[in-house]
Structure formats: structure tokens, C-alpha cells
PDB file of N, CA and C in Angstrom:
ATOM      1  N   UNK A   1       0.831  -1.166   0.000  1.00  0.00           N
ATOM      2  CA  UNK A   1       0.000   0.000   0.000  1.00  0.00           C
ATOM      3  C   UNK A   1       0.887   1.243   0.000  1.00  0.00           C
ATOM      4  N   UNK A   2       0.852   2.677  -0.859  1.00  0.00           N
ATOM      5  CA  UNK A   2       1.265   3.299  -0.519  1.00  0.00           C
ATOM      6  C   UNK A   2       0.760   4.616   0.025  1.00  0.00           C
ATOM      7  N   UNK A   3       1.475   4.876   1.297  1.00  0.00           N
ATOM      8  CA  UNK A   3       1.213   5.928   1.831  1.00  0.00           C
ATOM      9  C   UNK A   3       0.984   7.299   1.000  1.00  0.00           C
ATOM     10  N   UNK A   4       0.368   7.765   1.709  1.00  0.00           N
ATOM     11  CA  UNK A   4      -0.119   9.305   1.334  1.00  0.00           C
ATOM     12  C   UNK A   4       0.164  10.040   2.725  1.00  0.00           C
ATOM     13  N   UNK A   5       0.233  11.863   2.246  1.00  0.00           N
ATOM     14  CA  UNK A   5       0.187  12.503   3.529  1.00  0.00           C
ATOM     15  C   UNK A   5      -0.877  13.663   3.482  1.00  0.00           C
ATOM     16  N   UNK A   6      -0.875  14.074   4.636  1.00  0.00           N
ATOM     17  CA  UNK A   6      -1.838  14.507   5.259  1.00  0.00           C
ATOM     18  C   UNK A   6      -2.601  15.241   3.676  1.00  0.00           C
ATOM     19  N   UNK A   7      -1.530  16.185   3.236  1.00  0.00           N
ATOM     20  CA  UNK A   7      -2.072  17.527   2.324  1.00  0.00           C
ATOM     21  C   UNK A   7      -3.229  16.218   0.846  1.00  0.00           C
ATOM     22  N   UNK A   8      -2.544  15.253   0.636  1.00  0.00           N
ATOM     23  CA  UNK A   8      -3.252  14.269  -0.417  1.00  0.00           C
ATOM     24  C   UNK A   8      -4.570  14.097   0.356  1.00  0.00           C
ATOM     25  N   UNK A   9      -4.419  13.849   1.410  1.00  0.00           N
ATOM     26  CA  UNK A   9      -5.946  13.546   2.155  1.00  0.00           C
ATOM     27  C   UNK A   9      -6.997  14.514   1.729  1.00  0.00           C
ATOM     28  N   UNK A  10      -6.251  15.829   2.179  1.00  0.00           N
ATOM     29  CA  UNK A  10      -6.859  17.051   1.910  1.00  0.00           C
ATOM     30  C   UNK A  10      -7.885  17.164   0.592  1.00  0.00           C
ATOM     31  N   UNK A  11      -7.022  17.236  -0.302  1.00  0.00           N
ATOM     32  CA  UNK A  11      -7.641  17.453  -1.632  1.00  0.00           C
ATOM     33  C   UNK A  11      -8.425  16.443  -2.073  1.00  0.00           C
ATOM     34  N   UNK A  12      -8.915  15.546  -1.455  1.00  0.00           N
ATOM     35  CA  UNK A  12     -10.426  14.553  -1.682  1.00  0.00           C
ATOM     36  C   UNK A  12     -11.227  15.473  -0.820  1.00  0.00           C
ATOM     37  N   UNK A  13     -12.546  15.743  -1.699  1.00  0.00           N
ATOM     38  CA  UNK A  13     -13.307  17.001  -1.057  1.00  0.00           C
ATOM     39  C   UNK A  13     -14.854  15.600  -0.816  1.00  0.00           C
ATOM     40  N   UNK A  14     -14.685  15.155   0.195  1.00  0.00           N
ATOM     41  CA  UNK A  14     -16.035  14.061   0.720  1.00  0.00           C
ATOM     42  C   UNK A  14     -16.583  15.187   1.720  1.00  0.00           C
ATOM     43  N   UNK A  15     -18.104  14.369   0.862  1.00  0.00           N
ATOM     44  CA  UNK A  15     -18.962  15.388   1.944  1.00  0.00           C
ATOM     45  C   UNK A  15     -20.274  14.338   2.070  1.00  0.00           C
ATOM     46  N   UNK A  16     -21.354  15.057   2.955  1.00  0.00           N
ATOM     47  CA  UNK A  16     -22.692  14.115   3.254  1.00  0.00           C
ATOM     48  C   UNK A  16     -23.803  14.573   2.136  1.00  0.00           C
ATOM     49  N   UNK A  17     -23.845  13.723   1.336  1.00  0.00           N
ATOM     50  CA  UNK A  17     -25.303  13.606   0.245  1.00  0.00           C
ATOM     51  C   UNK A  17     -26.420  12.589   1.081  1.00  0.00           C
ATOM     52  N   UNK A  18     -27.719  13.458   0.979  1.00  0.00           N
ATOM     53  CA  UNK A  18     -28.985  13.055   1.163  1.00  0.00           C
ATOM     54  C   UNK A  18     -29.491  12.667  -0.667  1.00  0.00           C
ATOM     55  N   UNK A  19     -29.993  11.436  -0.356  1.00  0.00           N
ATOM     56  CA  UNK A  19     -30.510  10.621  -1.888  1.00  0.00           C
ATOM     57  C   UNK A  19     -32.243  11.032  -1.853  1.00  0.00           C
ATOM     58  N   UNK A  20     -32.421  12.183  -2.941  1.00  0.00           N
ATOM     59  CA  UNK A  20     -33.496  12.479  -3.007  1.00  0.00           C
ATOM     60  C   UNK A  20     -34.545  12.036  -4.007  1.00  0.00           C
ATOM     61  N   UNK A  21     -33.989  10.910  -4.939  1.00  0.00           N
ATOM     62  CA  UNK A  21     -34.839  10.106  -5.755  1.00  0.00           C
ATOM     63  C   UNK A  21     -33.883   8.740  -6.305  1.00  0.00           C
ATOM     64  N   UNK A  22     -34.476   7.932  -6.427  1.00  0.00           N
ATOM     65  CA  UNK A  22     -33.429   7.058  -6.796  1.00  0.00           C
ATOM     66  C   UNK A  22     -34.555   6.014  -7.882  1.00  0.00           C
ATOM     67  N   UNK A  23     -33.926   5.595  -9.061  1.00  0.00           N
ATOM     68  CA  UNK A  23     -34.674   5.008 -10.167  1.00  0.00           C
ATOM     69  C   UNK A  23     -33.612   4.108 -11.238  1.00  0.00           C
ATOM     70  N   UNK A  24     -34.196   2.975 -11.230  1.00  0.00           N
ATOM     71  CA  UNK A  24     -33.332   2.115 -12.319  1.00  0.00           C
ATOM     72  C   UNK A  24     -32.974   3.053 -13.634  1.00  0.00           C
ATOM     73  N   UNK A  25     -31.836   2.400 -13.644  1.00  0.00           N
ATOM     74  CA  UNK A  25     -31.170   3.139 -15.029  1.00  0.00           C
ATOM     75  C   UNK A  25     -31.446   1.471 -16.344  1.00  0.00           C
ATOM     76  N   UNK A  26     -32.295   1.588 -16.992  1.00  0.00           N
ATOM     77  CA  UNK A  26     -32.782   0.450 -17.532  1.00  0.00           C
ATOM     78  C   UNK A  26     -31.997   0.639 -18.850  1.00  0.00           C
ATOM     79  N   UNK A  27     -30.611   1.319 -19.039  1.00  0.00           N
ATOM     80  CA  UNK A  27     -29.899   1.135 -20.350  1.00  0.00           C
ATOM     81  C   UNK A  27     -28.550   1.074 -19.669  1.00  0.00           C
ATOM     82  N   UNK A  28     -28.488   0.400 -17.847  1.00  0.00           N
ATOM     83  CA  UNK A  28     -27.118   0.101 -17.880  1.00  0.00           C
ATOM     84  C   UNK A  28     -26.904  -1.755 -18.317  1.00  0.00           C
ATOM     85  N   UNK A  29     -25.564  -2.302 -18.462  1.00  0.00           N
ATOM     86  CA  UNK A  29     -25.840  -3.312 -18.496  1.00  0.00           C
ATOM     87  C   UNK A  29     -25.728  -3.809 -17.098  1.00  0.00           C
ATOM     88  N   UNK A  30     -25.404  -3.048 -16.193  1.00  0.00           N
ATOM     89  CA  UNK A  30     -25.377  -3.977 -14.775  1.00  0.00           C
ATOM     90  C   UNK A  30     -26.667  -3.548 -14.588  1.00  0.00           C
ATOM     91  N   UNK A  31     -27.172  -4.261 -13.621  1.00  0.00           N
ATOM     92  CA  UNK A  31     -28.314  -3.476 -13.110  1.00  0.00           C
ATOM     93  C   UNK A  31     -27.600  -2.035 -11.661  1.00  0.00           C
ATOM     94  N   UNK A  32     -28.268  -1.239 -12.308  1.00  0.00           N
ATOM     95  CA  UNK A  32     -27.804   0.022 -11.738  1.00  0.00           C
ATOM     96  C   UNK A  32     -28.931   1.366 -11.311  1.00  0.00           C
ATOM     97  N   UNK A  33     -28.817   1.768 -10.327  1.00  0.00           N
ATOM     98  CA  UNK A  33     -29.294   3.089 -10.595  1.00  0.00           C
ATOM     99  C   UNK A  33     -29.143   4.638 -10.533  1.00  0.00           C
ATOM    100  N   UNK A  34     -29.829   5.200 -10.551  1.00  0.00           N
ATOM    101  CA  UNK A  34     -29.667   6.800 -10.908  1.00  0.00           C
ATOM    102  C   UNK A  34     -30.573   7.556  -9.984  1.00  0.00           C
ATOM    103  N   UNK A  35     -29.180   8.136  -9.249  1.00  0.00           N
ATOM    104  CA  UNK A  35     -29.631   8.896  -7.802  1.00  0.00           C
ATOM    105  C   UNK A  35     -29.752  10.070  -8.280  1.00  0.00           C
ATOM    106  N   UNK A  36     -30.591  11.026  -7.799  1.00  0.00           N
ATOM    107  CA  UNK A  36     -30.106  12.286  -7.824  1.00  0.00           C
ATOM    108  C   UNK A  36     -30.175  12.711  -5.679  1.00  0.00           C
ATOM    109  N   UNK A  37     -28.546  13.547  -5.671  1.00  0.00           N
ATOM    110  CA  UNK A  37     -28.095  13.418  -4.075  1.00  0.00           C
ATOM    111  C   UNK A  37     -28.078  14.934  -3.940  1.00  0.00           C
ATOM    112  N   UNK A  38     -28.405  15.619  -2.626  1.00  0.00           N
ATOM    113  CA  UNK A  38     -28.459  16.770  -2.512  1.00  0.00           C
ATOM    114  C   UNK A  38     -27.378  16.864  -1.821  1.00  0.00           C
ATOM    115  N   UNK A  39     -26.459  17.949  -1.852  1.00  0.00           N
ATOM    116  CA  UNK A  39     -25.444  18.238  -1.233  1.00  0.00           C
ATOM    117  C   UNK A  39     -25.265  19.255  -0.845  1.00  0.00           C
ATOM    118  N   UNK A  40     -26.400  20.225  -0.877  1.00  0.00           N
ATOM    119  CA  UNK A  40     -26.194  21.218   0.437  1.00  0.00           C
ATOM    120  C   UNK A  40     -26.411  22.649  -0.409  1.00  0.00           C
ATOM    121  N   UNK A  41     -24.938  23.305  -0.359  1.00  0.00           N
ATOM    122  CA  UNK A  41     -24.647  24.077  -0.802  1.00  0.00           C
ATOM    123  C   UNK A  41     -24.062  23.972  -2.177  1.00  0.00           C
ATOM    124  N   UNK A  42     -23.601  22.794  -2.274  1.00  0.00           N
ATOM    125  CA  UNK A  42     -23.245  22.345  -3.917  1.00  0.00           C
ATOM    126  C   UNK A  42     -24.569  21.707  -4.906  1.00  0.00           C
ATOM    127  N   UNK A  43     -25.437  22.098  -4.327  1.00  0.00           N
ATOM    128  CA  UNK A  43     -26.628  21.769  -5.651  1.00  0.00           C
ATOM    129  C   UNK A  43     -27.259  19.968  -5.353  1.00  0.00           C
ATOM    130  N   UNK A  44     -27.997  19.924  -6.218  1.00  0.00           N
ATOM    131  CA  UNK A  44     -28.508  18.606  -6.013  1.00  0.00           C
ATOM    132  C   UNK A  44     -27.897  18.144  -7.498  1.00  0.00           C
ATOM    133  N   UNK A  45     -26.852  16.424  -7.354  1.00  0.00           N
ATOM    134  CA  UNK A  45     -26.048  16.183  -8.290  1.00  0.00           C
ATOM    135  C   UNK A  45     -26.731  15.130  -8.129  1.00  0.00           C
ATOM    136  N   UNK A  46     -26.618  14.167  -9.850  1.00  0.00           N
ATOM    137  CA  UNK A  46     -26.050  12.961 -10.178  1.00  0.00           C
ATOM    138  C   UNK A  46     -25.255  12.054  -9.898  1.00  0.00           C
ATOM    139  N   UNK A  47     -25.702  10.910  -9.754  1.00  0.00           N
ATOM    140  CA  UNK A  47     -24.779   9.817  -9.635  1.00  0.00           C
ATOM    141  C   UNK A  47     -25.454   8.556 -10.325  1.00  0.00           C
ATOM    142  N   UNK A  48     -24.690   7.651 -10.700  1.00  0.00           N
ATOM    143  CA  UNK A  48     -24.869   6.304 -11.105  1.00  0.00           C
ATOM    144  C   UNK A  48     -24.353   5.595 -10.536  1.00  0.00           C
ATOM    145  N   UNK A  49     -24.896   4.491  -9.672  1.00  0.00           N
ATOM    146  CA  UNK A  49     -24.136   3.931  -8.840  1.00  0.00           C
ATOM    147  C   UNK A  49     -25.119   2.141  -9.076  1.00  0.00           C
ATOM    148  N   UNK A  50     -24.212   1.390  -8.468  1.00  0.00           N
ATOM    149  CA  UNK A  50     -24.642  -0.298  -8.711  1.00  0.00           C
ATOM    150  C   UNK A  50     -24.953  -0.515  -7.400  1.00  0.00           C
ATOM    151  N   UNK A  51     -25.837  -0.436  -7.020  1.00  0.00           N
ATOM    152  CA  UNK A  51     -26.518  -0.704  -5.168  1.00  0.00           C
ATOM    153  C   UNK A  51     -27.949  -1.444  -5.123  1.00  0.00           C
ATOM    154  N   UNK A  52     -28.033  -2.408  -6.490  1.00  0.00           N
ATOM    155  CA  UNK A  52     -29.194  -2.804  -6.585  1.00  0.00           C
ATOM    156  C   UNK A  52     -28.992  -4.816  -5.735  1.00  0.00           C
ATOM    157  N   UNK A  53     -27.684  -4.875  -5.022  1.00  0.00           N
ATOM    158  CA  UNK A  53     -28.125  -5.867  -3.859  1.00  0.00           C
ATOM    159  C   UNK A  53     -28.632  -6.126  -2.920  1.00  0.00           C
ATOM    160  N   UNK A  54     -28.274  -4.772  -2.457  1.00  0.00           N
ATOM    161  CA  UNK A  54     -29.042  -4.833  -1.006  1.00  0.00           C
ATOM    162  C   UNK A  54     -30.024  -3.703  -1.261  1.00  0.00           C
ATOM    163  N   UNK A  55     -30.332  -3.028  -1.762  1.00  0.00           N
ATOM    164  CA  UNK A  55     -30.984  -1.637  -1.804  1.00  0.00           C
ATOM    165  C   UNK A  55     -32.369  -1.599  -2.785  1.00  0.00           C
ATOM    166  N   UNK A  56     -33.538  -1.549  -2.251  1.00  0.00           N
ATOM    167  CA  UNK A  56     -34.828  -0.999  -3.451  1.00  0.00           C
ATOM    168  C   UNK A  56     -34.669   0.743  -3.747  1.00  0.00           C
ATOM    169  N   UNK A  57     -34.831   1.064  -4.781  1.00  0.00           N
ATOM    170  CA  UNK A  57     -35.134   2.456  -5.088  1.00  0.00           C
ATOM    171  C   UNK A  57     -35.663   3.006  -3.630  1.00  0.00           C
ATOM    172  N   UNK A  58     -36.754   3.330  -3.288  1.00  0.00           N
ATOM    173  CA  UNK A  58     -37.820   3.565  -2.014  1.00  0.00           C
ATOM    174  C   UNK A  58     -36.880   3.635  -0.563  1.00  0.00           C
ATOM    175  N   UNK A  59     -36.039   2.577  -0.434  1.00  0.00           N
ATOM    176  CA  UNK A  59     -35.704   3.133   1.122  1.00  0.00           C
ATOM    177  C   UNK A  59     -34.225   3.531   0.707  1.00  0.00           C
ATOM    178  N   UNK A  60     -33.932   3.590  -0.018  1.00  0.00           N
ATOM    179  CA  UNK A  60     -32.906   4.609  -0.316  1.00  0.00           C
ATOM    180  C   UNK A  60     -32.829   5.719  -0.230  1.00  0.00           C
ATOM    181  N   UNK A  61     -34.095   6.671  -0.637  1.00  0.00           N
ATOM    182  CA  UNK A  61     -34.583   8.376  -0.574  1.00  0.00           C
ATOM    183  C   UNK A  61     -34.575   8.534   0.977  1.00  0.00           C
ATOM    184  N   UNK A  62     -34.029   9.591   1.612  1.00  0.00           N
ATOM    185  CA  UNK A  62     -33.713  10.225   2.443  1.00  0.00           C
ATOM    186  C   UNK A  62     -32.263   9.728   2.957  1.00  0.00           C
ATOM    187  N   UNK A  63     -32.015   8.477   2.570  1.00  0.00           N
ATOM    188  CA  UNK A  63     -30.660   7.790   3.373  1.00  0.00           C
ATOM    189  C   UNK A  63     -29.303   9.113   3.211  1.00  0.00           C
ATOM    190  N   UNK A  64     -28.429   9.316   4.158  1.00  0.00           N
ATOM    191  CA  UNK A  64     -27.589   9.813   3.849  1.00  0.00           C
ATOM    192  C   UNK A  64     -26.014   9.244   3.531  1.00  0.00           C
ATOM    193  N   UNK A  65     -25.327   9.603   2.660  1.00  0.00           N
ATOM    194  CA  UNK A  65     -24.433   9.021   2.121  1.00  0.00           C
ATOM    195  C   UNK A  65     -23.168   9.629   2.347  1.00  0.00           C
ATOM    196  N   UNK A  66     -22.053   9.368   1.768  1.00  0.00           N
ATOM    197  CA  UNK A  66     -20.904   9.882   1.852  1.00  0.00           C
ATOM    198  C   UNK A  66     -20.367   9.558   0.486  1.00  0.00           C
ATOM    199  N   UNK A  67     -20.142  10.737   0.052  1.00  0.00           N
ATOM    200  CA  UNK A  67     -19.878  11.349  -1.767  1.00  0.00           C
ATOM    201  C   UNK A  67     -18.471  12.009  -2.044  1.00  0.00           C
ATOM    202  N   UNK A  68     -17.498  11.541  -2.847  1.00  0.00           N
ATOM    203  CA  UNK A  68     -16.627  12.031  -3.496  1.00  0.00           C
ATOM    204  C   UNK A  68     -16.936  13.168  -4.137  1.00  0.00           C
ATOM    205  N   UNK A  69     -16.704  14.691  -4.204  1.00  0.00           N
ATOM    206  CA  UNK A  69     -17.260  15.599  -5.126  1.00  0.00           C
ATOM    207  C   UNK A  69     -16.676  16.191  -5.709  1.00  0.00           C
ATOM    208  N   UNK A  70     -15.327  16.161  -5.996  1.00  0.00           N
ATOM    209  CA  UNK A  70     -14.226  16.387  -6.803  1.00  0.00           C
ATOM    210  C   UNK A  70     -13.845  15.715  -7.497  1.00  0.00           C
ATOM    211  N   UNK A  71     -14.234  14.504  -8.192  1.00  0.00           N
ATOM    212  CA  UNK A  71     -14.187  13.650  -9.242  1.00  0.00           C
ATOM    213  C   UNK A  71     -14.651  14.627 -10.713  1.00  0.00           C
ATOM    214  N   UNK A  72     -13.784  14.492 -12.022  1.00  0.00           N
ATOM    215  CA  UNK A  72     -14.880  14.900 -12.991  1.00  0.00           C
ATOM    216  C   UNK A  72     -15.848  14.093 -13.186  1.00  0.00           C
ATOM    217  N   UNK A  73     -16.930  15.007 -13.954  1.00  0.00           N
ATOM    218  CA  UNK A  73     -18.167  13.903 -14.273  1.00  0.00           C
ATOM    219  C   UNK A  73     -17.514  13.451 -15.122  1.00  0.00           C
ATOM    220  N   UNK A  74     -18.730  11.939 -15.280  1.00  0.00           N
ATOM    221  CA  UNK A  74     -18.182  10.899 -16.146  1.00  0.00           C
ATOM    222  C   UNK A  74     -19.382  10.208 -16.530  1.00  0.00           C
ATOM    223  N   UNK A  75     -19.708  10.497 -17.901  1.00  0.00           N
ATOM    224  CA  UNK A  75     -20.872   9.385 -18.137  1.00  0.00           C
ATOM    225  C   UNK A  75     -20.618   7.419 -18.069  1.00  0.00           C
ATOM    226  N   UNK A  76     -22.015   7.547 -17.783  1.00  0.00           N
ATOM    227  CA  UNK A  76     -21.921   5.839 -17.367  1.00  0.00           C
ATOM    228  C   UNK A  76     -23.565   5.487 -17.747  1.00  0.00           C
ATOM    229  N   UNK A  77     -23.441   4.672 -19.082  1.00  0.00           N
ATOM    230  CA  UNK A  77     -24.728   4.590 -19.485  1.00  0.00           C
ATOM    231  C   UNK A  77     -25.543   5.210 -19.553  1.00  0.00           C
ATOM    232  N   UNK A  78     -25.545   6.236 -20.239  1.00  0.00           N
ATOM    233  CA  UNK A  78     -25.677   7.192 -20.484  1.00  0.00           C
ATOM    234  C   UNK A  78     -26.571   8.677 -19.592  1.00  0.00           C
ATOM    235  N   UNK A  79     -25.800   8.388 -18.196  1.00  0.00           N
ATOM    236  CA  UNK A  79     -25.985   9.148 -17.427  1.00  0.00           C
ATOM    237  C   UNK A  79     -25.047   9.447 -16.814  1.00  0.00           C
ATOM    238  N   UNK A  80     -25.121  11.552 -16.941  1.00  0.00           N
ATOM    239  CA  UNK A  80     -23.755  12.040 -16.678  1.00  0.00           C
ATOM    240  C   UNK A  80     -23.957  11.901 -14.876  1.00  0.00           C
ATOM    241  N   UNK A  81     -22.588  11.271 -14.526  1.00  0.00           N
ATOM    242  CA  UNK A  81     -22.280  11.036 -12.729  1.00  0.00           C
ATOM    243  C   UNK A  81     -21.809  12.087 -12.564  1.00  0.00           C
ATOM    244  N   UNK A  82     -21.771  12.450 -11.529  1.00  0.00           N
ATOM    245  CA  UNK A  82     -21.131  14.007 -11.021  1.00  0.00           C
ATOM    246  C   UNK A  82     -20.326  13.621  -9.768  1.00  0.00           C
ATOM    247  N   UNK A  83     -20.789  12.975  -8.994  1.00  0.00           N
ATOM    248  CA  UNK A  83     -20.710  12.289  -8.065  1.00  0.00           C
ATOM    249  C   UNK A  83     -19.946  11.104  -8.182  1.00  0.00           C
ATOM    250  N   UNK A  84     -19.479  10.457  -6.624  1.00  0.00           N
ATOM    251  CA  UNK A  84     -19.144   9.246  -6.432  1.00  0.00           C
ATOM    252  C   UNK A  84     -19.554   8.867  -5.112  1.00  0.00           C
ATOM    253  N   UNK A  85     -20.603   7.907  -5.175  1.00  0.00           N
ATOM    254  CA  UNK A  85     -21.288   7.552  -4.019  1.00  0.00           C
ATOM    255  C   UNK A  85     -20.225   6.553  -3.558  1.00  0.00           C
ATOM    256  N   UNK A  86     -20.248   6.522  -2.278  1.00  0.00           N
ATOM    257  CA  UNK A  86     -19.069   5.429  -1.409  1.00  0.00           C
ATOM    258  C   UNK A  86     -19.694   4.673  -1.070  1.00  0.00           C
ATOM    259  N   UNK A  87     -19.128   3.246  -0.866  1.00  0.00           N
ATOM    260  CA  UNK A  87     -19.102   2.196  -0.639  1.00  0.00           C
ATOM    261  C   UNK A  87     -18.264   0.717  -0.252  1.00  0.00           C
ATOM    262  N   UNK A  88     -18.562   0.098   0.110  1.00  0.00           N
ATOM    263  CA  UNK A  88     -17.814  -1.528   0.501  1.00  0.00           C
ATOM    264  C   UNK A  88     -18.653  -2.813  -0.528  1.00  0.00           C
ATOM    265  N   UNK A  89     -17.680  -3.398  -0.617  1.00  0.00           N
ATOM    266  CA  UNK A  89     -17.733  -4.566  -1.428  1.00  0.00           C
ATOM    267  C   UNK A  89     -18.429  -5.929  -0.312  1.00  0.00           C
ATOM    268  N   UNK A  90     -19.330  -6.265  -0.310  1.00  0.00           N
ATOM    269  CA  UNK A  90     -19.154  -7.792   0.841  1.00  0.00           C
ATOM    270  C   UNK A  90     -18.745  -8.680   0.386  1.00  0.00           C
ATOM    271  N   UNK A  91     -18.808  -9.922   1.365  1.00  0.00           N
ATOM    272  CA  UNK A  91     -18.405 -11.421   0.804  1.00  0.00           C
ATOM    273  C   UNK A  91     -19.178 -11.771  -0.443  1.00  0.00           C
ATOM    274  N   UNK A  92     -19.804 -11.095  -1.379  1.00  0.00           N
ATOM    275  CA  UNK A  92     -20.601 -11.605  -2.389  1.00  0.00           C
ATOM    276  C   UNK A  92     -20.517 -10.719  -3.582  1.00  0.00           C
ATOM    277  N   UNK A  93     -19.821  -9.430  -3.331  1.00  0.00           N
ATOM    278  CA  UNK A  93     -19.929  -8.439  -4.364  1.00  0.00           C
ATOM    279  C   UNK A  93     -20.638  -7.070  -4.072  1.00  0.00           C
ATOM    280  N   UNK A  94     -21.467  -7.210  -3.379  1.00  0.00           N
ATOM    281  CA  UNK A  94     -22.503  -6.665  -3.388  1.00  0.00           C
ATOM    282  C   UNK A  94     -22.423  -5.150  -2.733  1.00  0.00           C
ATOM    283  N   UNK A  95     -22.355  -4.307  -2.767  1.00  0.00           N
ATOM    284  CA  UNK A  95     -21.884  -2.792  -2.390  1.00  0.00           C
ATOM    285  C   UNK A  95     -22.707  -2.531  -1.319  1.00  0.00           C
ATOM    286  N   UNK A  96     -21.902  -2.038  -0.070  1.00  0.00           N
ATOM    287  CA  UNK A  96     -22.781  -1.834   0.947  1.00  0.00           C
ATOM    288  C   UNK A  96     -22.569  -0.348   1.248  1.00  0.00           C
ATOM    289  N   UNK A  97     -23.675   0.531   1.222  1.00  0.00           N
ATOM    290  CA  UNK A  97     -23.171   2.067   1.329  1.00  0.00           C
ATOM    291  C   UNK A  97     -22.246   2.336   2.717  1.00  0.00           C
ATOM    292  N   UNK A  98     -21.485   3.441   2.234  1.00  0.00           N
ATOM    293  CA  UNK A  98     -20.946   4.029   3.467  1.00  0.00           C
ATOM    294  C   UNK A  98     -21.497   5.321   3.932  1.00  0.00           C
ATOM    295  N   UNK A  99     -22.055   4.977   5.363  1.00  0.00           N
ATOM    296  CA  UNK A  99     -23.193   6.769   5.946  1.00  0.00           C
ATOM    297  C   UNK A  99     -22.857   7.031   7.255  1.00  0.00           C
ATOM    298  N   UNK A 100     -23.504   7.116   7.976  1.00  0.00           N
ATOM    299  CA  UNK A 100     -23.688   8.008   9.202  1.00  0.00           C
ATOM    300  C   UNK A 100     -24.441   7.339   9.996  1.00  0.00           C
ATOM    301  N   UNK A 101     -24.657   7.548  11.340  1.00  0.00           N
ATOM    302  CA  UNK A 101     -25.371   7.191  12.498  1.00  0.00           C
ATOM    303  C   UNK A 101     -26.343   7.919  13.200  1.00  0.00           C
ATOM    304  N   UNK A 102     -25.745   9.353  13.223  1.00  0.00           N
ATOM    305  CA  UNK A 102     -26.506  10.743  12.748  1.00  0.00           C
ATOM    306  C   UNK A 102     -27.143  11.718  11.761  1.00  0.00           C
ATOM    307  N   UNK A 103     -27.934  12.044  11.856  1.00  0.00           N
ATOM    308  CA  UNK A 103     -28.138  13.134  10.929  1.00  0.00           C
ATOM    309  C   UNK A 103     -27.243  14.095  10.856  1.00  0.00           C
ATOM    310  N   UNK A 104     -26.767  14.935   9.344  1.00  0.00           N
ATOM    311  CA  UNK A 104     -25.885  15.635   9.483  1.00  0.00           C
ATOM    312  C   UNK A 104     -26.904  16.630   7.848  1.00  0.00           C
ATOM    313  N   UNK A 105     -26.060  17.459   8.420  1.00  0.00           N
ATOM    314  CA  UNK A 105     -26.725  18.594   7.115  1.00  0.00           C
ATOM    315  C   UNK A 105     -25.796  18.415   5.443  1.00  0.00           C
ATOM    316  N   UNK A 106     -26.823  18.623   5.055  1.00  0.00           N
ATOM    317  CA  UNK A 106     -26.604  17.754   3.491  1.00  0.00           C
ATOM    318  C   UNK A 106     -25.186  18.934   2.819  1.00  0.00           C
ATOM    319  N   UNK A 107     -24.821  18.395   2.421  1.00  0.00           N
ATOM    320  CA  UNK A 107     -23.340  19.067   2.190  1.00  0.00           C
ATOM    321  C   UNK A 107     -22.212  19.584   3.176  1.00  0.00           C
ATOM    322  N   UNK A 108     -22.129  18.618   4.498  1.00  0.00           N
ATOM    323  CA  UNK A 108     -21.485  18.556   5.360  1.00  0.00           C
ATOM    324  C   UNK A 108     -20.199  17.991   4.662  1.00  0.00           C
ATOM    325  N   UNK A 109     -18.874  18.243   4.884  1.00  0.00           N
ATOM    326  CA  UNK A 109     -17.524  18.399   4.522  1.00  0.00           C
ATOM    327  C   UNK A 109     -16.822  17.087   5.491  1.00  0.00           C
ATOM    328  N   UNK A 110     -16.950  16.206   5.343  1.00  0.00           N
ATOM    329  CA  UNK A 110     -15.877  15.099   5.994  1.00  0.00           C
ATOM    330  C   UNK A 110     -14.709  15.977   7.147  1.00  0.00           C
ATOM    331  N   UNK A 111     -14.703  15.926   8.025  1.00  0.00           N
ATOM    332  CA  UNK A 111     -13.380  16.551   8.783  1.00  0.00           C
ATOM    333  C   UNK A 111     -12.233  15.851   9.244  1.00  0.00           C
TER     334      UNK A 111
END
């Protein structure tokens, strides 16, 4: 693994996205879908993300997340991502979001 220091940490700008609609993207080939995440003061963005193992559309909306927001966008089946929703892999593949325990205000800054 190689180390990084502090200032590299820095310049990953993660913050807290609230998922304010979430809907199959029915022209990816994974099965995938298409969030749109509010982030506060940075607008309500895009993402495409593969969370259709553990996750229905429905209890996804309000969940809060933890978002890469300094990534360029990048289309992905033909929906532009803006975003990078975080996550873990399990023993099966299957992406398990990474969030909070608290409520936190939507475009909260990782510290």
C-alpha cells in the first residue's frame, strides 16, 4: 500500500449527500441506478451507482451518504455522474453504502 500525507488527504473534497430520488437506469448493463443526491450548498447532483443488492429504489430516498465531489463527471450509461457515491464490497460483491449514524446537514464536509 502506498502511503499518502496529510495535504493528499486534503484534496479529496467528501462530503454528506442526502438521496433524493433514486430510479433504475434500464440502459445500464449492470443493473444500476440513478440517484439524484443533494449536497447542500453544492446543488442537487447525479450519480450512477450499482446498489441494486441490497438496496430498493424507495428506502434509499432520504438515506444519507458519503460522496466524493471532486471527481470529474463521467458518463456511465448514459448518465452524466457528477458524483461518487461510497461504498464496501461484501463477501458476495454486493456494495454496501458508506453513511452516518446521525443526521448531518446535506453538504457537510468530511473533517
Amino acid at each position: 500500500m502506498e502511503l499518502i500525507d496529510w495535504a493528499d488527504f486534503e484534496r479529496v473534497d467528501l462530503r454528506v449527500g442526502t438521496i433524493r430520488s433514486a430510479k433504475p437506469n434500464s440502459r445500464a448493463r449492470q443493473p444500476t441506478y440513478v440517484l439524484e443526491v443533494d449536497l447542500g450548498p453544492l446543488g442537487i447532483k447525479t450519480s450512477s451507482a450499482q446498489l441494486t443488492g441490497h438496496y430498493q429504489p424507495a428506502e434509499l430516498i432520504g438515506r444519507q451518504v458519503l460522496c466524493v465531489c471532486n471527481f470529474p463527471p463521467k458518463r456511465v450509461a448514459g448518465v452524466r455522474s457528477d458524483v461518487l457515491i461510497t461504498g464496501v464490497h461484501d463477501a458476495s460483491g454486493r456494495v454496501v453504502l458508506a453513511g452516518f449514524d446521525l443526521p448531518l446537514p446535506a453538504g457537510a464536509r468530511l473533517a
